[in-house]
Protein backbone atom coordinates (compact mmCIF):
# COMPACT_ATOMS: atom_id res chain seq x y z
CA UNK A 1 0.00 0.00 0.00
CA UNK A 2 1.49 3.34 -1.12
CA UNK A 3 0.23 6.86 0.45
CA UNK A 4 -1.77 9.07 -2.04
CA UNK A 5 0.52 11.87 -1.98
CA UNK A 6 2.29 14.11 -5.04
CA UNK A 7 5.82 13.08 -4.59
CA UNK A 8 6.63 16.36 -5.32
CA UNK A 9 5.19 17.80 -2.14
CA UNK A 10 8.16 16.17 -0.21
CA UNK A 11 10.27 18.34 1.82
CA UNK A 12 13.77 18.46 0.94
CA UNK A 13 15.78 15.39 2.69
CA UNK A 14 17.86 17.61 4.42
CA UNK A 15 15.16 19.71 6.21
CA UNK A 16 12.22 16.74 6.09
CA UNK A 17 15.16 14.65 8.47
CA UNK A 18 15.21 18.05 11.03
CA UNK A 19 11.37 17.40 11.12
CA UNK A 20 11.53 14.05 11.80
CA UNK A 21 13.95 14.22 14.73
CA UNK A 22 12.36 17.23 16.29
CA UNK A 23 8.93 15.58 15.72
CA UNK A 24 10.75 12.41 17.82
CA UNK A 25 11.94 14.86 20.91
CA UNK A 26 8.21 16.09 21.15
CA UNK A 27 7.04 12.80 21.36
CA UNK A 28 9.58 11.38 23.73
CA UNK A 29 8.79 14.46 26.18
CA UNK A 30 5.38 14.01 26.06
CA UNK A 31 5.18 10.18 26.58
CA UNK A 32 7.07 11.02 29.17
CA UNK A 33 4.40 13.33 30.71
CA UNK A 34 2.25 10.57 30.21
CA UNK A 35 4.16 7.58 31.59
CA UNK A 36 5.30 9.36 34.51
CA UNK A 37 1.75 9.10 35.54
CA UNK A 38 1.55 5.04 34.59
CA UNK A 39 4.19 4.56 37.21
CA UNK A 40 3.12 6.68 39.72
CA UNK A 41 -0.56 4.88 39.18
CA UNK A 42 1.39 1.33 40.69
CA UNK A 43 3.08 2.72 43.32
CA UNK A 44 2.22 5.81 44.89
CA UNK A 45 -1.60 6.61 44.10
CA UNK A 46 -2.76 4.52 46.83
CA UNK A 47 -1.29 5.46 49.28
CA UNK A 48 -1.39 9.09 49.08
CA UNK A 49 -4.79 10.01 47.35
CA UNK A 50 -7.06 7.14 48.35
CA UNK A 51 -5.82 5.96 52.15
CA UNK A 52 -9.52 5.69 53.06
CA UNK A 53 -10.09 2.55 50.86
CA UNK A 54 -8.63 -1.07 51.45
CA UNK A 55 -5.27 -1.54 49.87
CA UNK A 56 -6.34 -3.86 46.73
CA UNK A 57 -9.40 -1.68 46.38
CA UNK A 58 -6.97 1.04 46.24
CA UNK A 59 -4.82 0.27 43.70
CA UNK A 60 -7.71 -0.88 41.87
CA UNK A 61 -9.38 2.63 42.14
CA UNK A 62 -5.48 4.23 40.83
CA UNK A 63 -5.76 2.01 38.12
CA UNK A 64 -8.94 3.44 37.12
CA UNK A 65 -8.10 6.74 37.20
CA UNK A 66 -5.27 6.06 34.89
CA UNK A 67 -8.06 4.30 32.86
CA UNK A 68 -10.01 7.21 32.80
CA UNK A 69 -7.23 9.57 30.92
CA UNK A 70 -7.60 6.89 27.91
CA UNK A 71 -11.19 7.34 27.77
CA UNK A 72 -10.84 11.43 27.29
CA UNK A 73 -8.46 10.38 24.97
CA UNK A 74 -11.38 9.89 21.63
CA UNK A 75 -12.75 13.59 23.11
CA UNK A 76 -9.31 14.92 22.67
CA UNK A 77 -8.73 13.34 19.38
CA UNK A 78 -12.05 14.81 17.99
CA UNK A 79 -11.36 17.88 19.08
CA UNK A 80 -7.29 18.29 17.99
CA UNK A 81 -7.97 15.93 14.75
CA UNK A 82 -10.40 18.22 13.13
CA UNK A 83 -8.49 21.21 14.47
CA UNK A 84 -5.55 19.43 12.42
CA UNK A 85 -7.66 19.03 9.30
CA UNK A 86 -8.94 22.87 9.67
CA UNK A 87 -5.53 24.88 11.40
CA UNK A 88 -2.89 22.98 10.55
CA UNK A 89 -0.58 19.84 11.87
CA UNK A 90 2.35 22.12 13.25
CA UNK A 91 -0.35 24.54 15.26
CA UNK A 92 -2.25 21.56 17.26
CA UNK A 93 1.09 20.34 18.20
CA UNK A 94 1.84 23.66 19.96
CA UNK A 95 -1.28 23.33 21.94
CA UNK A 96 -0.88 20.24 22.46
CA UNK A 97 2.17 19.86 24.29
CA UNK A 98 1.03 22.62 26.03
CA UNK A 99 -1.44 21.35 27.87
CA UNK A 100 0.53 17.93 28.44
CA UNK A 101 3.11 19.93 29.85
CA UNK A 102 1.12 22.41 32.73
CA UNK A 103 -0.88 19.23 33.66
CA UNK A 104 2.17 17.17 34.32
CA UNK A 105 3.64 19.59 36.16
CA UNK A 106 0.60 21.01 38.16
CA UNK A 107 0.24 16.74 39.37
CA UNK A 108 3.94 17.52 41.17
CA UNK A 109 1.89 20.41 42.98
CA UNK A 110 -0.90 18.35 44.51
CA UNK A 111 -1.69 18.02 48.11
CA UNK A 112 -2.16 14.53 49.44
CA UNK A 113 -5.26 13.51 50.89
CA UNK A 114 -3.83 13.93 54.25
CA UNK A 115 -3.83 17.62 53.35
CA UNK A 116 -7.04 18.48 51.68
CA UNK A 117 -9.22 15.27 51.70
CA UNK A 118 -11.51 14.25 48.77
CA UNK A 119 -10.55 17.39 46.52
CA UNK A 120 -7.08 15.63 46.09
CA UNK A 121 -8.07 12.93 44.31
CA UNK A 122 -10.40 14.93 42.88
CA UNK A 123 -8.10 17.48 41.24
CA UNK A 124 -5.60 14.81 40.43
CA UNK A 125 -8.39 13.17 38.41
CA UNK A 126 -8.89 16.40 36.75
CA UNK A 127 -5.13 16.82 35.55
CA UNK A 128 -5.34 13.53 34.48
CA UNK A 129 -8.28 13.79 31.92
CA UNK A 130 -6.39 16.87 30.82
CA UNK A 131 -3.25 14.52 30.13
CA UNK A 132 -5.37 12.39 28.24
CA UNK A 133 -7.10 15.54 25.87
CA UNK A 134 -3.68 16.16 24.99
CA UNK A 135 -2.39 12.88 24.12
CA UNK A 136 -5.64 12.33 22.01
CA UNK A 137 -4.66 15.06 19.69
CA UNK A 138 -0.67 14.33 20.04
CA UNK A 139 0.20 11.36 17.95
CA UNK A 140 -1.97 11.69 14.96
CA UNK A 141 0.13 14.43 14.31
CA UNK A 142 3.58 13.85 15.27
CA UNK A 143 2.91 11.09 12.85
CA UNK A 144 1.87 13.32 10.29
CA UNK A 145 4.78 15.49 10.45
CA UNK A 146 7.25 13.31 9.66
CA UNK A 147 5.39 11.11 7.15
CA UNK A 148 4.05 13.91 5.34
CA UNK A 149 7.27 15.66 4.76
CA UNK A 150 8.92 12.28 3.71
CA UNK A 151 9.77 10.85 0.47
CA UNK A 152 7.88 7.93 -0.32
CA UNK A 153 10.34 5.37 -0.10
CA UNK A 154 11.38 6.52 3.20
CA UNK A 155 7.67 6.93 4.76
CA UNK A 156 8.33 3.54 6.76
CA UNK A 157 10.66 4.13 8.68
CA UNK A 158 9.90 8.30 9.30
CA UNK A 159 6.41 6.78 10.49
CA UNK A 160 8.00 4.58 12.70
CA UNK A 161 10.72 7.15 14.59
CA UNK A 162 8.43 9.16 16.17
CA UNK A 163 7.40 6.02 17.76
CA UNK A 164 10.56 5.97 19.63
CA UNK A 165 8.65 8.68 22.10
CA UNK A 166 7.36 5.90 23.73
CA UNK A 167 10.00 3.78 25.03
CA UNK A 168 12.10 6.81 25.44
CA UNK A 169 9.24 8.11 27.57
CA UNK A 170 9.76 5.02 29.75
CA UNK A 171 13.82 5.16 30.19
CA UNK A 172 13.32 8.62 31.68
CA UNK A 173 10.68 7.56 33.90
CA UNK A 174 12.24 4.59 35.38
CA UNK A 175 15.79 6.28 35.53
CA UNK A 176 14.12 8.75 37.77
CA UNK A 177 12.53 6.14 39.67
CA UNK A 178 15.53 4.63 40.20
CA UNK A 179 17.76 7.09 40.73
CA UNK A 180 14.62 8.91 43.64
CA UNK A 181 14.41 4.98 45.10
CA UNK A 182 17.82 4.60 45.60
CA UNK A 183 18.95 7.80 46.90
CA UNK A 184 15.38 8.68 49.31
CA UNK A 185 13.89 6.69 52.08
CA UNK A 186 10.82 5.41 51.28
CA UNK A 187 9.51 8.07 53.81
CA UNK A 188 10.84 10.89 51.54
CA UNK A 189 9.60 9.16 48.57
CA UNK A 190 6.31 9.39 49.80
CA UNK A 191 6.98 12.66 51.37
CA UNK A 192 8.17 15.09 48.34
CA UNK A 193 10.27 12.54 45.95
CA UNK A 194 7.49 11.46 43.87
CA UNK A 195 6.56 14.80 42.61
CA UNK A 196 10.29 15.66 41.18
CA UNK A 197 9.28 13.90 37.99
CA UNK A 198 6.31 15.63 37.43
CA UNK A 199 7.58 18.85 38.11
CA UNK A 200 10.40 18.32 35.86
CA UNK A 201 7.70 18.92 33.23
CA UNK A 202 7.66 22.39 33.03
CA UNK A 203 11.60 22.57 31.84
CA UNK A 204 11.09 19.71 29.48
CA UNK A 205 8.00 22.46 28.02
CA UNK A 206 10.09 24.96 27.52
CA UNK A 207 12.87 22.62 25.60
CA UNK A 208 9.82 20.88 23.43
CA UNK A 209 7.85 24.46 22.80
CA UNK A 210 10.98 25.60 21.18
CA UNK A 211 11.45 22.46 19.03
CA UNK A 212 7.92 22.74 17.91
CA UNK A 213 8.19 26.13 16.88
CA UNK A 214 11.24 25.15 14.69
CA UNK A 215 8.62 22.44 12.61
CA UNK A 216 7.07 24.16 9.60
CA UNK A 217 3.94 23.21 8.55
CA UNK A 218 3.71 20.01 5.75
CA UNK A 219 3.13 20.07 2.22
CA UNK A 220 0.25 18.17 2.21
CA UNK A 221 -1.61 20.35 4.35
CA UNK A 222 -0.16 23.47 2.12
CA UNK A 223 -1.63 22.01 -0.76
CA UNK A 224 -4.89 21.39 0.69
CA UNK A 225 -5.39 25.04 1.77
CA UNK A 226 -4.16 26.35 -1.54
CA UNK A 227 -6.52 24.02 -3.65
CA UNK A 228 -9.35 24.64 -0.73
CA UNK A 229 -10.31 20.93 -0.41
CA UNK A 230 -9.95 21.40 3.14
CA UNK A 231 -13.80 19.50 4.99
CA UNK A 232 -15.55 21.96 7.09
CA UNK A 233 -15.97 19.24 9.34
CA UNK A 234 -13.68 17.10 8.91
CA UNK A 235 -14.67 14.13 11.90
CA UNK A 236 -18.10 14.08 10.80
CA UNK A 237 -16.89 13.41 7.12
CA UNK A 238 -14.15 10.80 8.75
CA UNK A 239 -17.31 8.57 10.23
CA UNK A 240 -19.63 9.12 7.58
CA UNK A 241 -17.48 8.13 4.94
CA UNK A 242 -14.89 5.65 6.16
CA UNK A 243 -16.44 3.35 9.17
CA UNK A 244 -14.97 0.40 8.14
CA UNK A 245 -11.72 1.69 7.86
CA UNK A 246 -11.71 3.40 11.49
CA UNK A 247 -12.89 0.07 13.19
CA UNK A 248 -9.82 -1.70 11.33
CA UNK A 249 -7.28 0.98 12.28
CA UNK A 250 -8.48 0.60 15.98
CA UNK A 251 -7.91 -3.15 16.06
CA UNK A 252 -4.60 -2.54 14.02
CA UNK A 253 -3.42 -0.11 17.18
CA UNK A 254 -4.85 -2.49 19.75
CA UNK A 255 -1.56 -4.55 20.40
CA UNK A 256 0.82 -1.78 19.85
CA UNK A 257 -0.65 0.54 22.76
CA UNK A 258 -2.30 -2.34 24.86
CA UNK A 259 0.83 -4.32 25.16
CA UNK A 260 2.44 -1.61 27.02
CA UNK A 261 -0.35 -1.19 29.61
CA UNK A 262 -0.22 -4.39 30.45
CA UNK A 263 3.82 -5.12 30.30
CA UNK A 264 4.55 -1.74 32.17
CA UNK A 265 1.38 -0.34 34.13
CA UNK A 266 -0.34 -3.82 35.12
CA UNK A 267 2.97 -5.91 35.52
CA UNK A 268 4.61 -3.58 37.99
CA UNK A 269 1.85 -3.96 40.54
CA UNK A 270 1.59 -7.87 39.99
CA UNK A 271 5.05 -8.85 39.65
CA UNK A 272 5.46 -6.57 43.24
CA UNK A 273 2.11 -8.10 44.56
CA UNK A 274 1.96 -11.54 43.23
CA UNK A 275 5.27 -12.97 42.69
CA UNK A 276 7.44 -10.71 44.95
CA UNK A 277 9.45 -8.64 42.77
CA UNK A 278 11.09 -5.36 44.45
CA UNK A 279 10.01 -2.06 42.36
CA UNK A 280 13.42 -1.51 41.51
CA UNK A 281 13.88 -4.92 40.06
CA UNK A 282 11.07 -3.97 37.84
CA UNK A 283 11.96 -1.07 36.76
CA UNK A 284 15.89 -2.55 35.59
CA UNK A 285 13.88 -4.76 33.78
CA UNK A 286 11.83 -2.22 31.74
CA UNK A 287 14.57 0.10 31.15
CA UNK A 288 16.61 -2.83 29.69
CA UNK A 289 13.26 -3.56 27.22
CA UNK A 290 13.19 -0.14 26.80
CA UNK A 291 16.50 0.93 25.76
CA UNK A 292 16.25 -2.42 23.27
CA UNK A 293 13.81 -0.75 21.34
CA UNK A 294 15.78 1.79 20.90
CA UNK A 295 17.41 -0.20 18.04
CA UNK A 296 14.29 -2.31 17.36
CA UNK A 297 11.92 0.27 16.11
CA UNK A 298 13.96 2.19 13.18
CA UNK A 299 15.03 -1.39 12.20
CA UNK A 300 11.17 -2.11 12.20
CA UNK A 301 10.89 1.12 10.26
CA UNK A 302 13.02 0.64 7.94
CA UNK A 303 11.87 -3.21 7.34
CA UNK A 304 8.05 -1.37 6.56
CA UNK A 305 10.33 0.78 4.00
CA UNK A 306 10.72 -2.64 2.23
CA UNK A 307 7.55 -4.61 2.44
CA UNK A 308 4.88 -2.22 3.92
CA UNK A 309 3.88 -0.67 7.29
CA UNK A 310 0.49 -3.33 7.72
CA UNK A 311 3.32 -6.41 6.99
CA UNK A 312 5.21 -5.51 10.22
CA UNK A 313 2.45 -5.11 12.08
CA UNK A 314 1.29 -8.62 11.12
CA UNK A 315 4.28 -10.13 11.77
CA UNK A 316 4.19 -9.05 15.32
CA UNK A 317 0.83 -9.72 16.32
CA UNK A 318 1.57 -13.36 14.74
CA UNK A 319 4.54 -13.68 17.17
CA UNK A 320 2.92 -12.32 20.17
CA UNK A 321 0.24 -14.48 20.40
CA UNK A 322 2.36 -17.68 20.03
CA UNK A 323 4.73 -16.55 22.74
CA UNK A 324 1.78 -14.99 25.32
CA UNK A 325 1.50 -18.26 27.56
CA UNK A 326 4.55 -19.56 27.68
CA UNK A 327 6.51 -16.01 28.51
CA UNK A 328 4.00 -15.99 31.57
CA UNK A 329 4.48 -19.33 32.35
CA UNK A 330 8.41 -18.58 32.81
CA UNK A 331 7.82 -15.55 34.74
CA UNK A 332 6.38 -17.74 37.65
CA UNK A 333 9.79 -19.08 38.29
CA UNK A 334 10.17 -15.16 39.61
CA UNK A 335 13.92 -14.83 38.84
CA UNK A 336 15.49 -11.83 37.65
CA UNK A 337 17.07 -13.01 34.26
CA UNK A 338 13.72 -14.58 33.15
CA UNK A 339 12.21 -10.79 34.22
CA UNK A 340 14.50 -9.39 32.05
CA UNK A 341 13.97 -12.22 29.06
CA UNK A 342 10.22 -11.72 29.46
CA UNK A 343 10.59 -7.57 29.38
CA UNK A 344 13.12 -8.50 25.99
CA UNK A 345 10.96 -11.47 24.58
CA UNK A 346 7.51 -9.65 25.39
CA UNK A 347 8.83 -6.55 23.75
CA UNK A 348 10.45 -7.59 20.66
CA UNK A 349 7.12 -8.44 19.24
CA UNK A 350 4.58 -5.83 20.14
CA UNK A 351 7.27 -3.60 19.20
CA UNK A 352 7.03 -4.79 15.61
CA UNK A 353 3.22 -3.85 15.89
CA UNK A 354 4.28 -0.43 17.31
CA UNK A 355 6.90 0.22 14.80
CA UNK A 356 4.57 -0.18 11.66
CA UNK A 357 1.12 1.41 13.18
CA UNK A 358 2.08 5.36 12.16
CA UNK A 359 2.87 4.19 9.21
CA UNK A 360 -0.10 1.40 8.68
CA UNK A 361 -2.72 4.27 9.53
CA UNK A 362 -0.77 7.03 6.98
CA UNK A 363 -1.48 4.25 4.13
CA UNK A 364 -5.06 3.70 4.77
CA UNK A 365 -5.98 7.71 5.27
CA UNK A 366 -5.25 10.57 3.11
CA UNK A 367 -5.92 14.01 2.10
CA UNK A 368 -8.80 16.06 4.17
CA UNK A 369 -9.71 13.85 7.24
CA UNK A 370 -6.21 12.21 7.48
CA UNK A 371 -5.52 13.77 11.05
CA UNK A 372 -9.03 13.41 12.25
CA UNK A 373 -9.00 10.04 10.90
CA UNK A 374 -5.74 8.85 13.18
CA UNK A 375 -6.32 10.58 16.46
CA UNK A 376 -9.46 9.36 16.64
CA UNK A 377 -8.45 5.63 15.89
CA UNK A 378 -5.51 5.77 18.14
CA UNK A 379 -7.71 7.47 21.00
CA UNK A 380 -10.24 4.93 20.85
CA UNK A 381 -7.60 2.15 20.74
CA UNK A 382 -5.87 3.86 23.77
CA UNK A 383 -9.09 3.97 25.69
CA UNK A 384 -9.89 0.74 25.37
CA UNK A 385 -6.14 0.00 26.07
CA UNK A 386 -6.49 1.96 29.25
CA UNK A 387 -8.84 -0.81 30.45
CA UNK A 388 -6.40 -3.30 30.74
CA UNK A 389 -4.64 -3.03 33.91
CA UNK A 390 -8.27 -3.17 35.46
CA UNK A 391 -9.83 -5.88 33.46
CA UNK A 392 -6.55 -7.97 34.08
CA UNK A 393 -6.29 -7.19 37.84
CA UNK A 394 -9.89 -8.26 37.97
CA UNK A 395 -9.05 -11.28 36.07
CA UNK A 396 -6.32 -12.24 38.65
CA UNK A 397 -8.33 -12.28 41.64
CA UNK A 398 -11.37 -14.18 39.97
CA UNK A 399 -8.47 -16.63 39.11
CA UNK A 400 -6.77 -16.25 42.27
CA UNK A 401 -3.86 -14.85 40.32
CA UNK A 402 -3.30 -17.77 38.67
CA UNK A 403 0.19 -17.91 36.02
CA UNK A 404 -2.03 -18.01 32.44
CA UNK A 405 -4.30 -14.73 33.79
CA UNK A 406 -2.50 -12.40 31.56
CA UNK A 407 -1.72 -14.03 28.84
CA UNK A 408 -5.62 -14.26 28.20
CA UNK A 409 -5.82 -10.84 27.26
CA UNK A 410 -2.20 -10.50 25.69
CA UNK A 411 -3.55 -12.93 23.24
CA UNK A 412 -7.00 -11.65 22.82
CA UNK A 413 -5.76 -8.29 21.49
CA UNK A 414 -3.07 -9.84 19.57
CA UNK A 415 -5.69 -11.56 17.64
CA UNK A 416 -7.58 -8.46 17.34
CA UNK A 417 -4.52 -6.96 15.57
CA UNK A 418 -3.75 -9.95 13.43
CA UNK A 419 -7.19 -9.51 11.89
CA UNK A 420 -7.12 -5.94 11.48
CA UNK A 421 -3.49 -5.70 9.92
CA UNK A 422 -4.88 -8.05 7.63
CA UNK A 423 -7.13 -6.32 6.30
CA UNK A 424 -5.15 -3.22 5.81
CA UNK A 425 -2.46 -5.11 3.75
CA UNK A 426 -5.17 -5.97 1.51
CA UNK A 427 -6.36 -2.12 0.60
CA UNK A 428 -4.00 -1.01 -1.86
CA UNK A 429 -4.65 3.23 -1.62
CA UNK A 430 -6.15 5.05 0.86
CA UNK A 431 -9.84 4.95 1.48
CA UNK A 432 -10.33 8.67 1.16
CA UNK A 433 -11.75 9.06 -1.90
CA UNK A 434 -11.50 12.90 -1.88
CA UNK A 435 -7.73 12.71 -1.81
CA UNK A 436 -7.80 10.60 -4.40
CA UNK A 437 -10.23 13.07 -6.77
């Protein structure tokens, strides 16, 4: 499948590469607004902003308020898509990261419980629908950027970079982690050192505000203002016109963005909880998963380069759900070099999923609704993503935590993505008609 775009709208190499890379620091800044919040959801939520409820009810309860910033996440998208299709890919990402950033940081400000009572959890539920508005606009066009000022042999792989956000997102959060854990008492952890992290999101604003403003706008979105083809309402035109192809792009995203709720949000708390991991040895074990991707994804990328974006994606749902049971089989044995080989195994193959999604989702939209199109299957993918931890926590105590819990639904959405992926290999141009007129 090829993206229905003149070639001659490309940026230059030169410049398109400065887009890509800045487009990747945005990304990696604001996953890690986002992630520093998925961490802080295991560990210190219960504790500090629901004390009143029974420990596994209150972790429970922290899960679901990390649940809830996924569900925001199809508001956001309808909102910042269609702003994207209307303003402009380069001015949404100024707002934005914006709004990612003063949320983050305002989290770090927050009175405990202890201090205020019920308005803390309150107002930390607030911030984190406001998180979750953001991110619902965020990746459609990050995504955008760089594909749409690429050439189109290289849109693979400059689909799949700005992907590296995410598990960049995660090494900064668990370095912190660490570094807090092992230099605080657990007293002062709970005191003051879990809000360094989140107030280290208004510097990281600043850096990413001034990278954004560097990004000019792309050429497909040029052309569409200067030819006026642009929809007056563009997410109306996105449902009425393309259904199908927004239920398949949902289930193609599934794996990709459920994987890592349930690897890095859900697994903390069990592996702590269930088979008596210590946080730290956790969060070594992430990092290293992490830092592997680093390598993983542009080779992903640049595999999609050479036989398509929907390909890659199939390959790693494929994978996943052959290795699903027995990974959490081994991780019963509770040793630290099986942690790691399940944080490696488990992530090699989502990854692949990850890695090919921006650009799976660029080959099946074009033209007018293309941003509305993507936020909105992403958000809805991340919402229903967001229930994971919660339906799997669930899961283990109807089981009584029993060894094959998660790989139930590590499979079931690996399925989900098989199928979808499927499908998009077999469209060969994008569904919008209007681009293609």
């Amino acid at each position: 499948m090829t993206t229905l775009i003149d070639p001659s709208a490309a940026t230059e190499p030169r410049s398109a590469r400065k887009v890509v890379w800045a487009s990747l620091v945005g990304t990696s800044l604001e996953s890690y607004d986002f992630y520093v919040f998925a961490y802080f959801s295991a560990i210190f939520a219960a504790p500090l902003f629901f004390p009143e409820l029974e420990p596994a009810n209150a972790v429970i309860t922290a899960f679901a308020v990390l649940a809830l910033s996924y569900f925001v996440r199809p508001l956001g998208a309808v909102i910042f898509g269609n702003l994207g299709d209307r303003i402009g890919r380069r001015r949404v990402l100024l707002i934005t990261i914006t709004l990612m950033g003063v949320a983050t940081g305002a989290i770090g400000l927050l009175p405990s419980f202890e201090a205020i009572g019920l308005a803390a959890p309150i107002l930390l539920t607030g911030l984190r629908i406001l998180q979750g508005l953001s991110l619902g606009g965020e990746w459609g066009g990050a995504i955008l950027v760089a594909v749409e000022h690429a050439e189109p042999r290289k849109r693979g792989l400059y689909a799949a970079i700005p992907q590296l956000g995410s598990p960049i997102g995660t090494i900064l959060t668990a370095v912190l982690f660490l570094v807090l854990s092992a230099t605080l008492s657990p007293a002062d952890m709970l005191a003051w050192g879990w809000r360094v992290p989140f107030l280290l999101a208004f510097p990281l604003l600043a850096v990413s505000l001034y990278l954004r403003l560097a990004i000019d706008e792309t050429p497909l979105f040029k052309n569409l203002v200067a030819t006026d083809r642009r929809e007056r309402i563009p997410v109306l035109a996105v449902f009425r016109r393309h259904p199908v192809a927004i239920l398949v792009a949902i289930g193609a995203a599934l794996l990709g963005i459920g994987s890592y709720s349930l690897m890095n949000t859900y697994t903390i708390s069990y592996g702590v909880t269930a088979l008596g991991f210590s946080y730290q040895d956790l969060f070594v074990a992430t990092t290293i998963g992490s830092l592997l991707q680093l390598v993983t994804i542009p080779a992903f990328g640049l595999l999609a380069n050479r036989i398509g974006s929907a390909r890659v994606v199939i390959i790693g749902a494929l994978g996943t759900a052959l290795i699903a049971f027995p990974m959490y089989f081994l991780l019963q044995f509770a040793t630290f070099p099986i942690l790691v080989g399940t944080m490696i195994v488990g992530g090699i193959l989502p990854t692949l999923a990850w890695a090919g999604l921006g650009g799976l989702m660029a080959d099946i939209f074009g033209g007018p609704v293309r941003y509305s199109a993507l936020a909105i299957s992403y958000a809805v993918a991340a919402a229903l993503s967001g229930l994971i931890p919660t339906v799997t926590a669930s899961l283990s105590k109807a089981t009584d935590a029993a060894w094959w819990h998660p790989g139930i639904v590590l499979v079931t959405i690996s399925v989900i993505t098989l199928v979808s992926a499927i499908v998009a290999a077999r469209w060969t141009k994008p569904v919008d008609e209007t681009a293609a007129a």
